[in-house]
C-alpha atoms as a PDB file:
ATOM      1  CA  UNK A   1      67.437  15.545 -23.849  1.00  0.00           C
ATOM      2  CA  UNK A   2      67.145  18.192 -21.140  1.00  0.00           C
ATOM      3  CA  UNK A   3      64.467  20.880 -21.589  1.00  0.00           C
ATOM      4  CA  UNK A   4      64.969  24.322 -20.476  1.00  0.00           C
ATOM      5  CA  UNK A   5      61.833  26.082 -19.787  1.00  0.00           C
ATOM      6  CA  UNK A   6      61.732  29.409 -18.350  1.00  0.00           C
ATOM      7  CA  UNK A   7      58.779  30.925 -16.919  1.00  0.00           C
ATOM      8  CA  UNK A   8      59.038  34.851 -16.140  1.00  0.00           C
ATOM      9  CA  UNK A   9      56.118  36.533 -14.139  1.00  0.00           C
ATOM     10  CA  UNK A  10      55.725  38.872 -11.100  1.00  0.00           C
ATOM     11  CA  UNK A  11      53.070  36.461  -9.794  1.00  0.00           C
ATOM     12  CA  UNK A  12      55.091  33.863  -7.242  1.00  0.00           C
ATOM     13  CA  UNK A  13      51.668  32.269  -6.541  1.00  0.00           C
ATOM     14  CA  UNK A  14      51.430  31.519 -10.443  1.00  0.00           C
ATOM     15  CA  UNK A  15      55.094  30.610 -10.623  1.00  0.00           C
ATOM     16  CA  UNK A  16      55.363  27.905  -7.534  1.00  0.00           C
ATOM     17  CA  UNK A  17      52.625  26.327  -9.560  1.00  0.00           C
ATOM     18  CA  UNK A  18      53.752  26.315 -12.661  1.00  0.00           C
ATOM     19  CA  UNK A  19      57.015  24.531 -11.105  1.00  0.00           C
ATOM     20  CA  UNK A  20      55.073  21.972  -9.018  1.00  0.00           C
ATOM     21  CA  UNK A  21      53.149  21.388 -12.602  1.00  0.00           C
ATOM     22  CA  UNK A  22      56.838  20.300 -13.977  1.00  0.00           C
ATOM     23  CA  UNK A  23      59.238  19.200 -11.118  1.00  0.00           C
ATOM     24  CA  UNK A  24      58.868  15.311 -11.549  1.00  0.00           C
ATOM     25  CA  UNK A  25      59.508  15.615 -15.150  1.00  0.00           C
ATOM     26  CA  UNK A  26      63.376  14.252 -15.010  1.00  0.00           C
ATOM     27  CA  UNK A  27      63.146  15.947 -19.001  1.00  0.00           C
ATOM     28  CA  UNK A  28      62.483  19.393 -18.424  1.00  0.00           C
ATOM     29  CA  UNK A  29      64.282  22.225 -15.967  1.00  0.00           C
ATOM     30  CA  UNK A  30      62.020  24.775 -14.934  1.00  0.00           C
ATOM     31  CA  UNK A  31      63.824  28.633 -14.678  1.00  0.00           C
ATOM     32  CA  UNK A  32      61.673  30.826 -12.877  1.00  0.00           C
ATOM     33  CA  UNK A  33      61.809  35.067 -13.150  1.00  0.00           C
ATOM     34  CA  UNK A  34      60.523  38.062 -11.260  1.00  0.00           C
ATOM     35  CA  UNK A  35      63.208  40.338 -11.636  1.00  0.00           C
ATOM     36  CA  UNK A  36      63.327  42.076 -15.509  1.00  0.00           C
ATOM     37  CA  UNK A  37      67.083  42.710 -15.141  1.00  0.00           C
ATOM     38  CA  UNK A  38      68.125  38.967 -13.903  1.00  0.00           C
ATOM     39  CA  UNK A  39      65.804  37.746 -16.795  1.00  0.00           C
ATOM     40  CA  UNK A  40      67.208  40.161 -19.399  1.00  0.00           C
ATOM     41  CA  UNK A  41      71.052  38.659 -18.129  1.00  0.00           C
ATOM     42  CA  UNK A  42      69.660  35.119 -18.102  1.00  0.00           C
ATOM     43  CA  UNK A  43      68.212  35.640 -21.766  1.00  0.00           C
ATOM     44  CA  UNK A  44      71.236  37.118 -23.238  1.00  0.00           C
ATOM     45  CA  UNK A  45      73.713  34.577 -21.351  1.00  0.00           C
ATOM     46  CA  UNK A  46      72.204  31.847 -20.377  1.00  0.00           C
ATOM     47  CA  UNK A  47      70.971  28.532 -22.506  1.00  0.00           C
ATOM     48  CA  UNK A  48      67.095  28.240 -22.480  1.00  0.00           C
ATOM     49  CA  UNK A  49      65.001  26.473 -25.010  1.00  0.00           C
ATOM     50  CA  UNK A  50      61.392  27.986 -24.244  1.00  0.00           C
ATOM     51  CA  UNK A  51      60.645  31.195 -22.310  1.00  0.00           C
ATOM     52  CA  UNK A  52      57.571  31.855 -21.136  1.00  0.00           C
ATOM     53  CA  UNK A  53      56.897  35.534 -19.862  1.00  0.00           C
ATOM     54  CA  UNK A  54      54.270  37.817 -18.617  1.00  0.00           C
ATOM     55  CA  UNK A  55      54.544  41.541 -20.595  1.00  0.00           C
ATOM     56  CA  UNK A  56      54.878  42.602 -16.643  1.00  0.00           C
ATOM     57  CA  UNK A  57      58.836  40.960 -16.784  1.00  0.00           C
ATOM     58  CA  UNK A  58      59.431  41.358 -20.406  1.00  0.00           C
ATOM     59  CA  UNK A  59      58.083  44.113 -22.187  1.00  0.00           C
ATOM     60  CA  UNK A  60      60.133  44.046 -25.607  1.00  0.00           C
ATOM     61  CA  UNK A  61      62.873  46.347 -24.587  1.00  0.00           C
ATOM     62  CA  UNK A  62      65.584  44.028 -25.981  1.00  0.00           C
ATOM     63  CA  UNK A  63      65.238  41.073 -28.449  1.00  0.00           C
ATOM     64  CA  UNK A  64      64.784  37.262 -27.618  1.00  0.00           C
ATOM     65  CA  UNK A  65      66.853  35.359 -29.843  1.00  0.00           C
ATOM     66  CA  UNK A  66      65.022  33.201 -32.530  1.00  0.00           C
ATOM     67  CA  UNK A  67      66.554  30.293 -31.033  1.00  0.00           C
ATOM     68  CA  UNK A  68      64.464  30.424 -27.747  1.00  0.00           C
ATOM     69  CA  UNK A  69      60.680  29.401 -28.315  1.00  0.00           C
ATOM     70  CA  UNK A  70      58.965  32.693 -26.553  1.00  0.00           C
ATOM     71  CA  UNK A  71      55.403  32.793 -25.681  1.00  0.00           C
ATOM     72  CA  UNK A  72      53.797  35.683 -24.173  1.00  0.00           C
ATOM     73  CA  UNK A  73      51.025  34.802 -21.238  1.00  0.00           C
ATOM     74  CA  UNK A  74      47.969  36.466 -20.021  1.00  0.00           C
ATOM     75  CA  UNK A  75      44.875  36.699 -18.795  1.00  0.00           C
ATOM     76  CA  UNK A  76      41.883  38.833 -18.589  1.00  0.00           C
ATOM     77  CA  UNK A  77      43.919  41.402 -15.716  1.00  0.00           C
ATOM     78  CA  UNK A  78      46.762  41.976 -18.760  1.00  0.00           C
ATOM     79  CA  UNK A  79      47.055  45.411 -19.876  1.00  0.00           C
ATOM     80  CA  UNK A  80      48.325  46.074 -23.113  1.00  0.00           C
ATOM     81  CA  UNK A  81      50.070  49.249 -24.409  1.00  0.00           C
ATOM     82  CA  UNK A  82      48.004  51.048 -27.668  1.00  0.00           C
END
């Protein structure tokens, strides 16, 4: 069974090694995202099992079905809105 993990941050640095982490596992995909509208398409259209995202890509504006695992990542630079 193929996993579909997508991983949606503005960080590339963070991203290429998030997909070097995965990319010998024949049992998972990696999807990667920098762009909030391509990700927002992807989401709505496309078949993902897990999507992680930075609140820089996705920000809540639309909603992630309960299908796809979602996981919000951060670290101590993250801003959050009160």
């Amino acid at each position: 069974m193929l996993i579909k993990v997508a991983v949606a941050d503005t960080n590339s640095e963070y991203l290429s090694r998030f997909v070097s982490a995965l990319e010998n596992n024949p049992a998972v995909e990696v999807l990667t995202y920098t762009d909030r509208s391509i990700l927002r398409y992807d989401v709505e259209k496309r078949k993902m099992d897990v999507l992680l995202f930075d609140p820089s890509v996705y920000s809540g504006d639309y909603e992630i079905s309960d299908r796809i695992v979602s996981v919000m990542l951060f670290d101590d630079s993250t801003e959050f809105l009160p």
